[in-house]
Protein backbone atom coordinates (compact mmCIF):
# COMPACT_ATOMS: atom_id res chain seq x y z
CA UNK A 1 17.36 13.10 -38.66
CA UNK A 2 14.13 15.04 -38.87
CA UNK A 3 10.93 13.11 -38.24
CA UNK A 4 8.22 13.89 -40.74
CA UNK A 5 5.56 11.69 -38.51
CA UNK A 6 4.87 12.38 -34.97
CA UNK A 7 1.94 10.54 -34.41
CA UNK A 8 1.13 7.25 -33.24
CA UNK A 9 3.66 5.40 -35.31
CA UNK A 10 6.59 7.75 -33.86
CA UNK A 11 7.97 4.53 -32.19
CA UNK A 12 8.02 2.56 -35.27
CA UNK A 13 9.14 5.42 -37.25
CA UNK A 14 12.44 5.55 -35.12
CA UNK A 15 12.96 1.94 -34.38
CA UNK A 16 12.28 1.46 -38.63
CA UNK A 17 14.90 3.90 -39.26
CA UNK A 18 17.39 2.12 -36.87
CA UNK A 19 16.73 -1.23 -38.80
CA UNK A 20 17.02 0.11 -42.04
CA UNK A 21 20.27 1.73 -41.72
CA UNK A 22 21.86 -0.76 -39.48
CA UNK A 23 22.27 1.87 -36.70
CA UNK A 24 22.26 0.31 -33.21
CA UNK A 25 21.10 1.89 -30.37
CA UNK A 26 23.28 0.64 -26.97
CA UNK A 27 26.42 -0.07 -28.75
CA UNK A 28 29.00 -2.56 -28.47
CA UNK A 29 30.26 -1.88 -25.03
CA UNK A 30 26.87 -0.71 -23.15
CA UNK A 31 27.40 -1.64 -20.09
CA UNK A 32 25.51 -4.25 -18.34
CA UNK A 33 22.45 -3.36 -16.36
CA UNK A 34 20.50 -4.00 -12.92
CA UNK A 35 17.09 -3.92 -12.56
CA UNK A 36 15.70 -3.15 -9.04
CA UNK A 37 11.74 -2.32 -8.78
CA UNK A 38 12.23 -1.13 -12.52
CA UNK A 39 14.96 1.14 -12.15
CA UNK A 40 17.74 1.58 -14.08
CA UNK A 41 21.30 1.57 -12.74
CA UNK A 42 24.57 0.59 -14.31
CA UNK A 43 25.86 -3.04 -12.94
CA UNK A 44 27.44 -1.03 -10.19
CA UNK A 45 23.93 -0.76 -9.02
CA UNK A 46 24.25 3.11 -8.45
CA UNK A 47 21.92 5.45 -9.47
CA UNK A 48 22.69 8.16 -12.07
CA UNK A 49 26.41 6.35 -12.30
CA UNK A 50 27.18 8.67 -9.15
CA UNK A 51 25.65 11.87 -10.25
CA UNK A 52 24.29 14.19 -7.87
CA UNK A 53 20.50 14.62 -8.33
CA UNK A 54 19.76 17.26 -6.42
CA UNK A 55 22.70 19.35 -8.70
CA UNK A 56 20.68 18.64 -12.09
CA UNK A 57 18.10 21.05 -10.60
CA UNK A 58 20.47 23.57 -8.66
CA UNK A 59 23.23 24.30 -11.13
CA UNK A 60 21.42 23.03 -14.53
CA UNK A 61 24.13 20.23 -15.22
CA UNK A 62 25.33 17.08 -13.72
CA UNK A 63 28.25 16.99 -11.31
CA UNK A 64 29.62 13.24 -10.08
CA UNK A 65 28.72 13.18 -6.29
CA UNK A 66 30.73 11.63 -3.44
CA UNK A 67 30.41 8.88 -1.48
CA UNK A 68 30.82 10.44 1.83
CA UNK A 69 26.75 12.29 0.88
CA UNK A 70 25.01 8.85 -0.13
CA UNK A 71 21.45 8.34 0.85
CA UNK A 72 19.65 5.44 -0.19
CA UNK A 73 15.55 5.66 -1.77
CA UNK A 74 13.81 2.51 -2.32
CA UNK A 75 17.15 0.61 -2.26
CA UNK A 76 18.70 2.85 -4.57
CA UNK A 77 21.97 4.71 -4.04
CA UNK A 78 22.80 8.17 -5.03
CA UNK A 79 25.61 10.23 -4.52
CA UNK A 80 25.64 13.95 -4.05
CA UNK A 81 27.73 16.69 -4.08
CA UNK A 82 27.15 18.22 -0.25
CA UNK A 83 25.95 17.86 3.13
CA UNK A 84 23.35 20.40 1.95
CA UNK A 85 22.27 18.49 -1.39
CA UNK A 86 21.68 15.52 0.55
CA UNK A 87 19.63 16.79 3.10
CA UNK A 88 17.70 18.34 0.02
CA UNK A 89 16.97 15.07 -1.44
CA UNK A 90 16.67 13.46 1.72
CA UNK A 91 13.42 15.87 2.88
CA UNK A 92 12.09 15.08 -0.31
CA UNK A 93 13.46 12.71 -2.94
CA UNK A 94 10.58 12.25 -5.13
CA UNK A 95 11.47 16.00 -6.30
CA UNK A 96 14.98 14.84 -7.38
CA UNK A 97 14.80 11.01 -8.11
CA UNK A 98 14.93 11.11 -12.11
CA UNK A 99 11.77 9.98 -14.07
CA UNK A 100 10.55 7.03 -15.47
CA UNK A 101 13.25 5.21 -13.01
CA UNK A 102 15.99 6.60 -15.13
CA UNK A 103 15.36 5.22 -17.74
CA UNK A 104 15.87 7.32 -21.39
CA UNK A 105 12.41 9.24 -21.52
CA UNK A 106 12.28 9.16 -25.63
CA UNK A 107 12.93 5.63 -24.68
CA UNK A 108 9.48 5.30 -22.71
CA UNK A 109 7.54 7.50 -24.97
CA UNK A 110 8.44 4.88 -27.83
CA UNK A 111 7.28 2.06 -25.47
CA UNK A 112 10.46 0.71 -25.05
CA UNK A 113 13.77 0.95 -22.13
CA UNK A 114 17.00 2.59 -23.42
CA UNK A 115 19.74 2.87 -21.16
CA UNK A 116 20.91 6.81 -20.83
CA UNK A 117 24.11 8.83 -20.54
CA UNK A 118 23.71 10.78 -17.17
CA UNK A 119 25.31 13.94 -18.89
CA UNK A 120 21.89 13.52 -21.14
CA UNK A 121 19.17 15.28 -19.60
CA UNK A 122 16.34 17.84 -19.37
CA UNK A 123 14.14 19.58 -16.30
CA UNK A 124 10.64 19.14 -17.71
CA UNK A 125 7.76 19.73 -15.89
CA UNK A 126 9.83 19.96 -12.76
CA UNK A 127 11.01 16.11 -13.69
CA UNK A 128 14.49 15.12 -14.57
CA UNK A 129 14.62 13.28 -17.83
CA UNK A 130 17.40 11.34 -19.17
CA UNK A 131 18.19 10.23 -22.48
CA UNK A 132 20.23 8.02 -24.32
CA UNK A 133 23.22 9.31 -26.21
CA UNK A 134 25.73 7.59 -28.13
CA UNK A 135 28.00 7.57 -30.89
CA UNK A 136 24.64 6.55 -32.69
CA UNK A 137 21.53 8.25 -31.42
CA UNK A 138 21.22 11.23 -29.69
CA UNK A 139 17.21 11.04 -27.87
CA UNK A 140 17.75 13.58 -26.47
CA UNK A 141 17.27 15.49 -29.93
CA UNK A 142 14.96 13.26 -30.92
CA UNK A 143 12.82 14.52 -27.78
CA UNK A 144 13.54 17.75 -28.90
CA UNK A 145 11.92 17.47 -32.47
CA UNK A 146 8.75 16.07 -31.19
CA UNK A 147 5.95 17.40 -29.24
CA UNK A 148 6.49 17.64 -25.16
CA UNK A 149 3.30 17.36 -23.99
CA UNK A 150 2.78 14.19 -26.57
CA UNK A 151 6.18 12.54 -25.71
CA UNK A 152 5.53 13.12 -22.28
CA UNK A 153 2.11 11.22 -22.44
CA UNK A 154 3.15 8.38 -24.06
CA UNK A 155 6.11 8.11 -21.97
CA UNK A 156 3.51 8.25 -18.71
CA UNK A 157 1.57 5.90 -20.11
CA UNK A 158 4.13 3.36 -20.63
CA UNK A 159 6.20 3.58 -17.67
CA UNK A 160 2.83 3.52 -15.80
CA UNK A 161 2.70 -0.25 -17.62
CA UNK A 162 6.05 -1.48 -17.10
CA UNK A 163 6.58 0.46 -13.54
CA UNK A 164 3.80 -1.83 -11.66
């Protein structure tokens, strides 16, 4: 899908199209979620489903963490891969935790809170983004076909609103 309109009315450009051809976003098994000081985590309540966040930045790709490296960040649990990526994260988490509470970042730029697929990301700005991808939509695309420094605006703005 190639949006013509990238303006204003991008949100109900994309959320139009959805409607019109039936196409839903989550899907009929998304999995349930918890909300803790506005983040997003899967029911299990860890962050980035047990992806390492420190490895998104190191290697360029996700890679499932372990258990044995958890640290916890304003309640929230992440895995990582090492001794080494956790102390990484733990000297500075901010620099690894993903944006917009990890929730899909096309998501937040159309004023609204997809869930994401971990495996769905970009380094932008020096902050992790994920994005929703399913059988469905692919944001991550989406993203792609619009304007960074405009998606990234809008998605600042909003998660500014629905983060406090």
């Amino acid at each position: 899908m190639k949006l013509i309109n990238r303006g204003p009315m991008l949100g109900f450009v994309v959320l139009s199209f959805l409607a019109v051809t039936g196409v839903t976003i989550f899907g009929a098994g998304a999995e349930s979620r918890a909300y803790l000081h506005g983040y997003n985590l899967p029911s299990s309540g860890l962050a980035l489903e047990g992806y390492c966040p420190v490895a998104y930045f190191a290697v360029g790709k996700p890679v499932l963490g372990k258990a044995e490296f958890a640290s916890d960040f304003n309640d929230v649990t992440y895995y990582f891969v090492s001794s080494d990526a956790k102390k990484a994260f733990d000297a500075n988490p901010k620099k690894f935790i993903p944006a917009y509470g990890g929730w899909c970042a096309f998501g937040m730029a159309v004023n609204d809170k997809f869930p994401v697929d971990p495996k769905s990301f970009k380094i932008v700005d020096g902050k992790l983004l994920l994005f929703l991808k399913n059988k469905n939509v692919d944001a991550k695309k989406l993203w792609d076909e619009g304007s960074k420094s405009a998606l990234l605006k809008k998605a600042d703005q909003h998660w500014a609103k629905v983060s406090s």
